[in-house]
Protein backbone atom coordinates (compact mmCIF):
# COMPACT_ATOMS: atom_id res chain seq x y z
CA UNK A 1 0.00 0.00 0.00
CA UNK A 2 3.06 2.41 0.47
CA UNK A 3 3.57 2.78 -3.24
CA UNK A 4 0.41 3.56 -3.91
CA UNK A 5 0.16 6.12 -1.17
CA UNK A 6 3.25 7.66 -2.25
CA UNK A 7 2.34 7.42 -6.17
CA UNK A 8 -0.73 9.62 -5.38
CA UNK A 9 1.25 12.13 -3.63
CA UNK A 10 3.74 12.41 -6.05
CA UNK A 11 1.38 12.85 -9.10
CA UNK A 12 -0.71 15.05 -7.15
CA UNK A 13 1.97 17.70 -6.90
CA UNK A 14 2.59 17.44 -10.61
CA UNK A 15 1.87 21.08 -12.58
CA UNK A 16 -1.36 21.48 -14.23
CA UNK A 17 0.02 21.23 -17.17
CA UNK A 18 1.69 18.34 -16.98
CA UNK A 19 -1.54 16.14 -14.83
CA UNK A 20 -3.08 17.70 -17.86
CA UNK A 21 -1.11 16.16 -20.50
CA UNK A 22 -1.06 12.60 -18.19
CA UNK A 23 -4.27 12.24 -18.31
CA UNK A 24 -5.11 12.79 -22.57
CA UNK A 25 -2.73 9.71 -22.51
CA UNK A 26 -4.87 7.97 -19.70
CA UNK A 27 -5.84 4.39 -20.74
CA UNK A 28 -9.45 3.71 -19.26
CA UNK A 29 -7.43 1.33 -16.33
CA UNK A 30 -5.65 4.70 -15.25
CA UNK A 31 -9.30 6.51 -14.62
CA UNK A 32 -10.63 3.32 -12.88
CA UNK A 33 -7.25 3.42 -10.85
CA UNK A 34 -7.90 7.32 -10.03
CA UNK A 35 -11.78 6.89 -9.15
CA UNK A 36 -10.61 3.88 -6.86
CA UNK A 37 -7.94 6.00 -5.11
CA UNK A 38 -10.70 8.75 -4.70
CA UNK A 39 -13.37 6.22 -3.34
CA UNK A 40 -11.18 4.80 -1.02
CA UNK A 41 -10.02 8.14 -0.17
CA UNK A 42 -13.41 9.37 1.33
CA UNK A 43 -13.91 6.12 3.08
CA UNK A 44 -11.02 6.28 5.10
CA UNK A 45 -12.31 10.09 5.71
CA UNK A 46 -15.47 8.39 7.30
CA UNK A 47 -15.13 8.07 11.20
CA UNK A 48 -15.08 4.21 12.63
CA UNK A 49 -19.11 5.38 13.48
CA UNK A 50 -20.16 6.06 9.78
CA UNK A 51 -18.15 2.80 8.82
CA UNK A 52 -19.96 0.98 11.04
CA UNK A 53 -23.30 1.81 9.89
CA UNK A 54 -22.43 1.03 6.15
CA UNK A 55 -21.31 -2.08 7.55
CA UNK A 56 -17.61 -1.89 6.62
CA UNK A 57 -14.60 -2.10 9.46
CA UNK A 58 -11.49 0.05 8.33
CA UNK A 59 -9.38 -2.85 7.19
CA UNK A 60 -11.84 -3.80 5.22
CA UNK A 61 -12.66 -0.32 3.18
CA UNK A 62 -10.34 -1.44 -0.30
CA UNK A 63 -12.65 -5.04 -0.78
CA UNK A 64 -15.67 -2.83 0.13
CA UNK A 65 -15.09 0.02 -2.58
CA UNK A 66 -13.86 -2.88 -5.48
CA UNK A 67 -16.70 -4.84 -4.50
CA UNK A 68 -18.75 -1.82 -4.87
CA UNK A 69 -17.29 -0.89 -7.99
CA UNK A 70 -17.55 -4.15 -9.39
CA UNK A 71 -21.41 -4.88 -8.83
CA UNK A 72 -21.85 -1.26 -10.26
CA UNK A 73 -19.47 -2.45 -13.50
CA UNK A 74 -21.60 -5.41 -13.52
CA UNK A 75 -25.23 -4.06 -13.41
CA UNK A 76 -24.04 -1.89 -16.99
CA UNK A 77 -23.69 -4.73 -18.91
């Protein structure tokens, strides 16, 4: 999990031109990568309380949000 904590920070500090130019060369597995990084973001933002009523313990928010993710892939097709 360290490199992709560390990967985020770095391309976050990347100048607007440049994220810019990154991401017209995005493949669609770089946007699901980003949307990922911003779900599980905002989970970990949640207190243990607001976990706890979506039903999710801490260690468990990454399954949760690519479960998620998944059924929502699924019900497109």
């Amino acid at each position: 999990m360290a490199h992709y904590e560390l990967n985020t920070l770095f391309s976050e500090r990347l100048p607007q031109p440049v994220q810019a130019l990154r991401r017209f060369f995005d493949t669609p597995f770089d946007a699901r990568q980003r949307e990922i990084r911003q779900r599980v973001a905002e989970m970990r933002a949640l207190t243990d309380a607001e976990l706890a009523e979506r039903g999710v313990r801490r260690r468990e928010i990454l399954a949760y949000v690519l479960r998620k993710m998944d059924e929502h892939v699924s019900r497109g097709f």
